[in-house]
Protein backbone atom coordinates (compact mmCIF):
# COMPACT_ATOMS: atom_id res chain seq x y z
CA UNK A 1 54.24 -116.87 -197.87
CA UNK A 2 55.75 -115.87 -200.92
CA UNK A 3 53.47 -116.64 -204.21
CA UNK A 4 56.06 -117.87 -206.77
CA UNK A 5 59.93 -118.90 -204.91
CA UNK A 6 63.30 -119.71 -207.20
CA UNK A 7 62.62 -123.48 -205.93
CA UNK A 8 59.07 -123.34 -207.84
CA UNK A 9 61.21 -122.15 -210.95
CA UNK A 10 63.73 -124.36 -210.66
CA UNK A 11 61.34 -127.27 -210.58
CA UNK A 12 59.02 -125.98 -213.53
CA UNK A 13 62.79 -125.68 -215.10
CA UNK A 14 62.74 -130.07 -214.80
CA UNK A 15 59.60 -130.15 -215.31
CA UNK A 16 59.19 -128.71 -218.83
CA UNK A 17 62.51 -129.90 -220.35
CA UNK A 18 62.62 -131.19 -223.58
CA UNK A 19 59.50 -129.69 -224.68
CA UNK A 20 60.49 -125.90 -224.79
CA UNK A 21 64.12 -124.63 -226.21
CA UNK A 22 66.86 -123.44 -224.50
CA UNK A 23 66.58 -120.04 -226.95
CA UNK A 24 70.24 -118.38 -227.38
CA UNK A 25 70.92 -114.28 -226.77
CA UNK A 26 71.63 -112.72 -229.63
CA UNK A 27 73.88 -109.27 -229.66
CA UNK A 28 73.37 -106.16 -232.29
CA UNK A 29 76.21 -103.85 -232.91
CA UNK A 30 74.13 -101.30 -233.69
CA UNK A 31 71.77 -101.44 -230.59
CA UNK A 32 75.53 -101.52 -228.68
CA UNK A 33 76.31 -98.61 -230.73
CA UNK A 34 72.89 -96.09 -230.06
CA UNK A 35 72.71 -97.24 -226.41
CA UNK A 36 76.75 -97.01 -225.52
CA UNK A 37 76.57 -100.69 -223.44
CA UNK A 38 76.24 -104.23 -224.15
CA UNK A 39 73.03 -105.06 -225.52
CA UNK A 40 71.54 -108.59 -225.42
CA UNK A 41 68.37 -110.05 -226.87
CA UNK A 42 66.67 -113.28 -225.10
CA UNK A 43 65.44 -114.75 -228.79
CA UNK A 44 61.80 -116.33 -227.35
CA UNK A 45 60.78 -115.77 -230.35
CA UNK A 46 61.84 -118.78 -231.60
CA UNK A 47 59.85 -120.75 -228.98
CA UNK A 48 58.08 -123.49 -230.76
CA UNK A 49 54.68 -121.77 -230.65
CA UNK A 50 56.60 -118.24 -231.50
CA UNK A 51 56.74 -116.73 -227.87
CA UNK A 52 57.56 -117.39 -224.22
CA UNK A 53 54.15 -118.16 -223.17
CA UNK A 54 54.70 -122.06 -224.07
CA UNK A 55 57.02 -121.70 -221.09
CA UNK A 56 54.05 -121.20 -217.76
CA UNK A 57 51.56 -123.39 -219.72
CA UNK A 58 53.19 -126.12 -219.86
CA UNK A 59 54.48 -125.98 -216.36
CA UNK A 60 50.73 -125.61 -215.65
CA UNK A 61 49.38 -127.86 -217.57
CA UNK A 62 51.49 -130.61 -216.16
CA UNK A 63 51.15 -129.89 -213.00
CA UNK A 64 47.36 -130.24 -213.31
CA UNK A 65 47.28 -133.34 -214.77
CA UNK A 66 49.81 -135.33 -212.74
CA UNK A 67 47.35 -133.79 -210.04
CA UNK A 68 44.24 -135.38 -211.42
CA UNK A 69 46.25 -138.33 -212.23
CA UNK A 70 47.16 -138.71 -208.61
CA UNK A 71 43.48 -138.55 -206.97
CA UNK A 72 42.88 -141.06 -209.86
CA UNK A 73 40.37 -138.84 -211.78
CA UNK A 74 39.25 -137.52 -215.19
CA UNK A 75 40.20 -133.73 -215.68
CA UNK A 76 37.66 -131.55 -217.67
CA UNK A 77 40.08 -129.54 -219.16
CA UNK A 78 41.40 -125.89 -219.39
CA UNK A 79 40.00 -122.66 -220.89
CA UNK A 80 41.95 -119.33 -220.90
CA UNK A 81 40.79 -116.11 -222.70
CA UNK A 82 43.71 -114.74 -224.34
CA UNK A 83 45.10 -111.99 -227.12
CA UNK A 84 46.66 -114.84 -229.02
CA UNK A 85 50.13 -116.01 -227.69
CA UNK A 86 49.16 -117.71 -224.46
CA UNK A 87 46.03 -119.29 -226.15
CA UNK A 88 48.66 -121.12 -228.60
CA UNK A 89 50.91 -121.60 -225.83
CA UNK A 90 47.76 -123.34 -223.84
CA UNK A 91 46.27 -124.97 -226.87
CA UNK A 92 49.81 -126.60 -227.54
CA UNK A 93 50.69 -127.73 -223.69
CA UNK A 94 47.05 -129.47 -223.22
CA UNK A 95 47.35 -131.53 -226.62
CA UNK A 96 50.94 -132.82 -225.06
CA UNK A 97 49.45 -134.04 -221.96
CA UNK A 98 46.24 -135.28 -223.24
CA UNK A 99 43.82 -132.44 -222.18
CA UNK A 100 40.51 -130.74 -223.32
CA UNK A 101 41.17 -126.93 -223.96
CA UNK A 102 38.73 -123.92 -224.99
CA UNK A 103 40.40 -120.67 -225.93
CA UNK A 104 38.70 -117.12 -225.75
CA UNK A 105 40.07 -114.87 -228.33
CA UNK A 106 38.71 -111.31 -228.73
CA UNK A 107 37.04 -110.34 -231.98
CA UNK A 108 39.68 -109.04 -234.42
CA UNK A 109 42.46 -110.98 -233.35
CA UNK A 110 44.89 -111.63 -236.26
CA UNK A 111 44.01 -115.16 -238.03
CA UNK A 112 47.54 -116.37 -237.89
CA UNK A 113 46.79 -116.38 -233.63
CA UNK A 114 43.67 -118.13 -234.44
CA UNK A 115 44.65 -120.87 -237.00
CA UNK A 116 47.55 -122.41 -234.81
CA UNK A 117 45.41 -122.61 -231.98
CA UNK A 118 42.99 -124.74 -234.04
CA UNK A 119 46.27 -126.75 -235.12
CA UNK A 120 46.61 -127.33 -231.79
CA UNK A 121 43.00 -128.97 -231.10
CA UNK A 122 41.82 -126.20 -228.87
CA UNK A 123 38.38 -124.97 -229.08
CA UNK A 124 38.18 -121.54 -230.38
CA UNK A 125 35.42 -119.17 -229.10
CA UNK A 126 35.31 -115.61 -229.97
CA UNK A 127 34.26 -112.70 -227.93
CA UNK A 128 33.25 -109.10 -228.29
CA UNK A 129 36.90 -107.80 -227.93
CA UNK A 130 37.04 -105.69 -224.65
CA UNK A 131 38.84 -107.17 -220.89
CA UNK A 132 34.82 -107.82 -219.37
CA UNK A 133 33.74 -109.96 -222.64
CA UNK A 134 37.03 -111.98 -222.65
CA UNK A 135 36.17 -112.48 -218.62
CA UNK A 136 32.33 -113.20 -219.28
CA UNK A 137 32.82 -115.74 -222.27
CA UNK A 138 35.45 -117.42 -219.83
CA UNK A 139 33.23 -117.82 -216.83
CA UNK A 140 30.46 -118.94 -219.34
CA UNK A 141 32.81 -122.19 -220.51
CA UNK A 142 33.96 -122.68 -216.73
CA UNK A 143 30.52 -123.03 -215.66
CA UNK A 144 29.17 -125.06 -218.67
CA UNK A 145 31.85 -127.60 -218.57
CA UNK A 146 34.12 -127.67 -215.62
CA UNK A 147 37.14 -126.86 -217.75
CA UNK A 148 39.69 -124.55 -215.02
CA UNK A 149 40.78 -121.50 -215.66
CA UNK A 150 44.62 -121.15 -216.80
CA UNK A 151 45.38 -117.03 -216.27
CA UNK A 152 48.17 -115.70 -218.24
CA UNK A 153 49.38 -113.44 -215.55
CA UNK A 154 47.97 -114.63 -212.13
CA UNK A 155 48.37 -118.45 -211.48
CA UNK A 156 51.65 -118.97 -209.95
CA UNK A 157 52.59 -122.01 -211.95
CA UNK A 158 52.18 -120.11 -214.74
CA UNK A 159 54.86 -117.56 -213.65
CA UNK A 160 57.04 -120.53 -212.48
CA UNK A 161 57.50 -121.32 -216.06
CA UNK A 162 58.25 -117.86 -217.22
CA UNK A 163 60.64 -117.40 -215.01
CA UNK A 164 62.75 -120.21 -215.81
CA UNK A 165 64.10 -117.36 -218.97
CA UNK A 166 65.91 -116.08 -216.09
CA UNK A 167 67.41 -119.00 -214.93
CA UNK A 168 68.66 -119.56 -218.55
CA UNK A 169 69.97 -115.54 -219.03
CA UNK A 170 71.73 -116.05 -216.10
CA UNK A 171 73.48 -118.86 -217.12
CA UNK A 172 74.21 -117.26 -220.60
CA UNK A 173 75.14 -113.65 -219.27
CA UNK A 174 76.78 -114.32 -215.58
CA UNK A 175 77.34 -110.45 -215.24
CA UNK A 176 74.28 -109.19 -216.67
CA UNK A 177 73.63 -105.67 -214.95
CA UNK A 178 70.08 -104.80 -216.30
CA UNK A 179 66.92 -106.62 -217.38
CA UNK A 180 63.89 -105.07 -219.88
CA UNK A 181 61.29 -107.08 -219.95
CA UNK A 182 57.77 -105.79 -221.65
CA UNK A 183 54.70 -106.90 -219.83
CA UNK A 184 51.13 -106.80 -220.17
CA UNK A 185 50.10 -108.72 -217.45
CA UNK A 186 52.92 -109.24 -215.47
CA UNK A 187 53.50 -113.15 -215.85
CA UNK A 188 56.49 -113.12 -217.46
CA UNK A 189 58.44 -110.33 -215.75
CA UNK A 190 57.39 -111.17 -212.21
CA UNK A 191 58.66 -114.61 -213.03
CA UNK A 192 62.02 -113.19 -214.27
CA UNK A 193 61.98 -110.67 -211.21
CA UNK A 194 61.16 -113.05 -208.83
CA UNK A 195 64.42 -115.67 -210.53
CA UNK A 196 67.16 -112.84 -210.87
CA UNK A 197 66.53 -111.08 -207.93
CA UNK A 198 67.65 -114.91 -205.73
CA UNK A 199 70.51 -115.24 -207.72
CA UNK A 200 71.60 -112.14 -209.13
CA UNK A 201 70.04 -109.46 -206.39
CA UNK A 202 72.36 -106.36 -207.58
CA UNK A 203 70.94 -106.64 -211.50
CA UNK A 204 67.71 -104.65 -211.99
CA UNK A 205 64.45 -105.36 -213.62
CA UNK A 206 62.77 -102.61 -215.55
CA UNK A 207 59.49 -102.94 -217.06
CA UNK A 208 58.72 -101.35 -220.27
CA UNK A 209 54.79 -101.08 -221.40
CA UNK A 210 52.66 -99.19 -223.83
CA UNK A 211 51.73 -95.67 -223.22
CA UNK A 212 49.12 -95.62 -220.60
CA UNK A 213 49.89 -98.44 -218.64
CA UNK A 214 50.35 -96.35 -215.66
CA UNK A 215 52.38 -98.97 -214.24
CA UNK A 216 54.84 -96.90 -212.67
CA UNK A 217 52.64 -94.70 -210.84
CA UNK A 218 50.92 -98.17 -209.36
CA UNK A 219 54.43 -98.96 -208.17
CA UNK A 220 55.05 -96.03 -206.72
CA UNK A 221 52.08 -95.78 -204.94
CA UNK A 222 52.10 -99.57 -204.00
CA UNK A 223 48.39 -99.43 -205.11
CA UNK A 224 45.73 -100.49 -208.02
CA UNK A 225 45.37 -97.34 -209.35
CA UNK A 226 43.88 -98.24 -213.29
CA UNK A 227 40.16 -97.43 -213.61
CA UNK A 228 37.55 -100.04 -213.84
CA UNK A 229 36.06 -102.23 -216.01
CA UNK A 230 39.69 -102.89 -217.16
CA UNK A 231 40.56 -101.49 -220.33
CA UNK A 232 42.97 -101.99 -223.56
CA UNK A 233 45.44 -99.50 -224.31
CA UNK A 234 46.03 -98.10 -227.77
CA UNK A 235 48.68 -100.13 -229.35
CA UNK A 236 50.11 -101.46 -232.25
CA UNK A 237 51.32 -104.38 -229.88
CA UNK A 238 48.25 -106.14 -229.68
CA UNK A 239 50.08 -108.48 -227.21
CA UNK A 240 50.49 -106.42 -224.68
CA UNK A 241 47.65 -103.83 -225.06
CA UNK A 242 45.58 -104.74 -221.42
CA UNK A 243 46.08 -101.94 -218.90
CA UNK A 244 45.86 -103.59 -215.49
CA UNK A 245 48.88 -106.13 -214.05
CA UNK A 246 47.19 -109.08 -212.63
CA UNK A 247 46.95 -109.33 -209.17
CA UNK A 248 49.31 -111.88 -208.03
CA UNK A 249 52.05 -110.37 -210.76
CA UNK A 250 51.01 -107.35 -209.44
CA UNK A 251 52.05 -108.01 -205.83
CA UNK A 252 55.61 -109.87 -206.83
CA UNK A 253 56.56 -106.97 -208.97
CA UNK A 254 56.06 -104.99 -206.65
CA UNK A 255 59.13 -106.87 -204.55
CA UNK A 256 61.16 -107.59 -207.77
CA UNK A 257 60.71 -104.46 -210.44
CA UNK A 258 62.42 -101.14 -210.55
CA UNK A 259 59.88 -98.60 -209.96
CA UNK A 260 61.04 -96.48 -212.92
CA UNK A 261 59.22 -97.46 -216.12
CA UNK A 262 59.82 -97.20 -219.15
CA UNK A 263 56.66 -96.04 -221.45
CA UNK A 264 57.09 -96.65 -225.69
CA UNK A 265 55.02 -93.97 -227.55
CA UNK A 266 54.13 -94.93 -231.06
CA UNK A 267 56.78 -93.39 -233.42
CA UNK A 268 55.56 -92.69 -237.02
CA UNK A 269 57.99 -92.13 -240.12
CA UNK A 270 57.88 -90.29 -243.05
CA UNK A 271 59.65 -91.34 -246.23
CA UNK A 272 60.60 -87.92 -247.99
């Protein structure tokens, strides 16, 4: 049974309407110019909480509480541990449908992250800032309140909802012949894969991560090669800095994504 289908997308697509933009694609001579093709942009950035992420949680969101609303009961709430972008997207999506919602954000995360999630209502915990402390302090609210667990990366209506960028890019570039899509992860791009690849199966989907991913050697081999406890990499994209895909993005991508990667190294310049 597949985890996350183009009907789950296309219904997360009605489902989150009129609370998330349809963002435009935006085209850069210059990038035309250095790369010798067509170059277009997907402009999430000017998502309502600043990224995609708003996208999956409110599908999710939603989704849980016409659930609870259903079986005619009170739901305790979400909690997600998060760099920043899907604890605002969270934070945001539970104040529109009228639930409870702790974030986990790791010790030094920037204070612009943190002060919209309080604008949002959330709780805000912080946590000593490594993949088991963000898990730890997350199981810790779980257990203490009931609140359920919202992954970024693994729970499939969360990747419904990222995918529906796909269903929009498609729709804006018909004849689009190749997709980069940076991931951490994996929610967003397996949700894109998993989207182009039913209605567009000839276009590829390339990943591109920080240095040390290792994602395309886990592709290749078609196993979970990065060492445990999982680890951040050394980034200046604090966004995208945990090594390990999540499992269920893990296991789409591996259906969806090119197995050739493409790795960023950190570039410095020197004014002379």
């Amino acid at each position: 049974m597949d985890l996350v289908t183009l009907k789950d997308i296309q219904e997360a697509r009605e489902r989150i309407k009129g609370q998330v933009k349809y963002t435009p694609v935006l085209q850069c001579s210059e990038a035309d110019r250095l790369t010798g093709r067509q170059v277009y942009f997907k402009a999430e950035h000017l998502q309502s909480t600043g990224a995609f992420k708003i996208r999956g949680a409110l599908n999710a969101v939603a989704l849980l509480k016409s659930r609870s609303d259903k079986e005619g009961v009170k739901h305790p709430g979400v909690v997600t541990h998060s760099s920043g972008n899907h604890g605002q997207a969270l934070a945001r999506a539970a104040s529109v449908v009228g639930l409870p919602c702790t974030i986990i954000v790791p010790k030094g995360t920037p204070a612009c992250k943190m002060d919209a999630i309080k604008r949002f209502g959330a709780e805000l915990i912080e946590c000593y800032p490594s993949p088991s402390g963000r898990i730890e302090a997350m199981q810790k609210v779980c257990k203490e309140t009931g609140k359920v667990y919202i992954s970024s990366c693994d729970d499939p209506d969360i990747i419904a909802g990222q995918g529906t960028i796909g269903l929009e890019l498609l729709e804006q570039v018909p004849d689009v012949d190749a997709i980069l899509v940076a991931m951490s992860g994996g929610g967003l791009a397996s949700g894109i894969g998993v989207a182009i690849k039913a209605l567009r199966p000839s276009c590829r989907v390339y990943l591109v991560t920080p240095l040390g991913k290792m994602m395309e050697q886990c592709l290749r081999s078609g196993e979970r090669e990065w060492p445990n406890p999982p680890q951040f990499l050394d980034t200046i994209a604090e966004g995208i800095k945990l090594q390990q895909a999540g499992h269920n993005a893990f296991k789409i991508l591996q259906e969806v994504a090119e197995k050739e990667v493409f790795e960023i190294v950190r570039i410095k310049f020197y004014q002379t």
